[in-house]
Structure formats: structure tokens, C-alpha cells
C-alpha atoms as a PDB file:
ATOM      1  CA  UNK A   1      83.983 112.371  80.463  1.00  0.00           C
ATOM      2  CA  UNK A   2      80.689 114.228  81.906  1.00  0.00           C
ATOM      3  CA  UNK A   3      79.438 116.831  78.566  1.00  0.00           C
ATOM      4  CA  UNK A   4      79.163 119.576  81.369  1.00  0.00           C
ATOM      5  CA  UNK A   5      83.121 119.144  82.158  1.00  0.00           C
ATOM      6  CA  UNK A   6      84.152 118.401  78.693  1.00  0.00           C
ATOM      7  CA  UNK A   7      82.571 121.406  77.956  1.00  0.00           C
ATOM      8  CA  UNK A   8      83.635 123.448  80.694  1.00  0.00           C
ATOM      9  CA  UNK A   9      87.328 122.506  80.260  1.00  0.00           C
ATOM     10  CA  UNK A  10      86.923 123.276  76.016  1.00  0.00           C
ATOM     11  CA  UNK A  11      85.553 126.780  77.442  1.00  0.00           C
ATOM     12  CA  UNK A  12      88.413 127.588  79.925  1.00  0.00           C
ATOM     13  CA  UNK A  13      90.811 126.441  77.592  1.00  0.00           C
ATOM     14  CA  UNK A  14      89.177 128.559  74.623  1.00  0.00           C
ATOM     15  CA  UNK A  15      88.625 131.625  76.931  1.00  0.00           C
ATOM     16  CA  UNK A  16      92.128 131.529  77.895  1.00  0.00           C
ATOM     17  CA  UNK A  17      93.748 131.332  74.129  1.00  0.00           C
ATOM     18  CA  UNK A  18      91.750 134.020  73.510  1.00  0.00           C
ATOM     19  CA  UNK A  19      92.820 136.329  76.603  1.00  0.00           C
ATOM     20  CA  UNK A  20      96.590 135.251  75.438  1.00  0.00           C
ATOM     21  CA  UNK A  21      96.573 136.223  72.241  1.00  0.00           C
ATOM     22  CA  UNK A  22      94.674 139.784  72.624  1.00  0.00           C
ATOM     23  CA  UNK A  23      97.822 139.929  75.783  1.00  0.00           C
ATOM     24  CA  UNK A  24     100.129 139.769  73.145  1.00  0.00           C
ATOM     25  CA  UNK A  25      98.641 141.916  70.903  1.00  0.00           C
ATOM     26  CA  UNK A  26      98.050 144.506  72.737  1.00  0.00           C
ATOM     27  CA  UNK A  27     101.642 143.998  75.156  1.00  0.00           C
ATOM     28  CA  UNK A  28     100.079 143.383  78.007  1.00  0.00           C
ATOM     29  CA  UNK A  29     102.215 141.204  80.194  1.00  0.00           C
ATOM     30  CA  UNK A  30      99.450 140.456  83.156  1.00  0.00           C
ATOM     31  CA  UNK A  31      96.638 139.295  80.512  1.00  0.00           C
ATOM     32  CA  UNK A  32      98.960 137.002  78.390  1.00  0.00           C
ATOM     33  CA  UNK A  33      99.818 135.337  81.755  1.00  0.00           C
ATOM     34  CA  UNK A  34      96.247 135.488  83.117  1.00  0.00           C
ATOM     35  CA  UNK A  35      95.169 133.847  79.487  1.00  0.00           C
ATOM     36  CA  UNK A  36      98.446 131.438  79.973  1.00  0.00           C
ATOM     37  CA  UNK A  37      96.731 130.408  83.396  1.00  0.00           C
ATOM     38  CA  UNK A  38      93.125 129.850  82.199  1.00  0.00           C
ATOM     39  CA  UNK A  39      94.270 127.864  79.583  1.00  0.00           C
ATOM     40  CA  UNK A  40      96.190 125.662  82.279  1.00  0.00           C
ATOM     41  CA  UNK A  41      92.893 125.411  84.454  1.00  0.00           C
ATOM     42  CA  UNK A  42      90.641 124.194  81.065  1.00  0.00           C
ATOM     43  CA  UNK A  43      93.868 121.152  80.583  1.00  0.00           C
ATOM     44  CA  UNK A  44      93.839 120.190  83.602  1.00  0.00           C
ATOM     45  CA  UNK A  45      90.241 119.952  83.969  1.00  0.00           C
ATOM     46  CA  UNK A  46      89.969 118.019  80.725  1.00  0.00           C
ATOM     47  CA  UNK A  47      93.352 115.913  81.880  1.00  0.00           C
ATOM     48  CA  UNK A  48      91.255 115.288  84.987  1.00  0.00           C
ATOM     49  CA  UNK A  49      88.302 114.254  83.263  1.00  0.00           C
ATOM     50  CA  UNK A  50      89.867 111.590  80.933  1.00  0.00           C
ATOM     51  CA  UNK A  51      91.579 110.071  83.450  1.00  0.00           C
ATOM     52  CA  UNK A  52      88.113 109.731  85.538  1.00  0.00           C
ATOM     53  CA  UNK A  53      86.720 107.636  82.329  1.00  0.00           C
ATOM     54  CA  UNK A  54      90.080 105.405  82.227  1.00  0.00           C
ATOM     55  CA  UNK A  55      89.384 103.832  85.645  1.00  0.00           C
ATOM     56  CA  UNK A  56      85.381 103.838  85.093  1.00  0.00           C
ATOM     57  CA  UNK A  57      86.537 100.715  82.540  1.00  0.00           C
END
């Protein structure tokens, strides 16, 4: 996996945790899904990524 996507994915995924959880704390439906979402992106990015270095072998 390239550092710049493995990083990029940890980021999205962290970014988004963090945008879910202050969601829920505060009740705000549209930011808990809009953290839900980032979160999504930064897996699949990473999910992406490792399956990139699988067929490099």
C-alpha cells in the first residue's frame, strides 16, 4: 500500500469517527451520517489499497 493512501484512508476514516461521535453527542442526525459516510470512504480506500498490494505479489 502507497504511505500517501494508507495515510489518506487512516485520515478519512479518523475524520469520520470523529464527525460521528460529536453527531451523536450533540443529536445531530445529518453529521452522524455524514461522519458514518467518511468513515466508509477512508475503508474503502484502505480495502482498495490492500487489495492493490495482493496482486503486486
Amino acid at each position: 500500500m502507497s504511505d500517501k493512501e494508507k495515510s489518506r484512508a487512516k485520515a478519512e476514516q479518523a475524520k469520520g469517527k470523529l464527525e460521528e461521535t460529536a453527531g451523536r453527542a450533540v443529536g445531530n442526525e445529518r453529521l452522524t451520517a455524514e461522519g458514518r459516510a467518511e468513515k466508509a470512504k477512508g475503508d474503502a480506500r484502505q480495502a482498495k489499497e490492500k487489495m492493490k498490494d495482493v496482486f503486486k505479489r
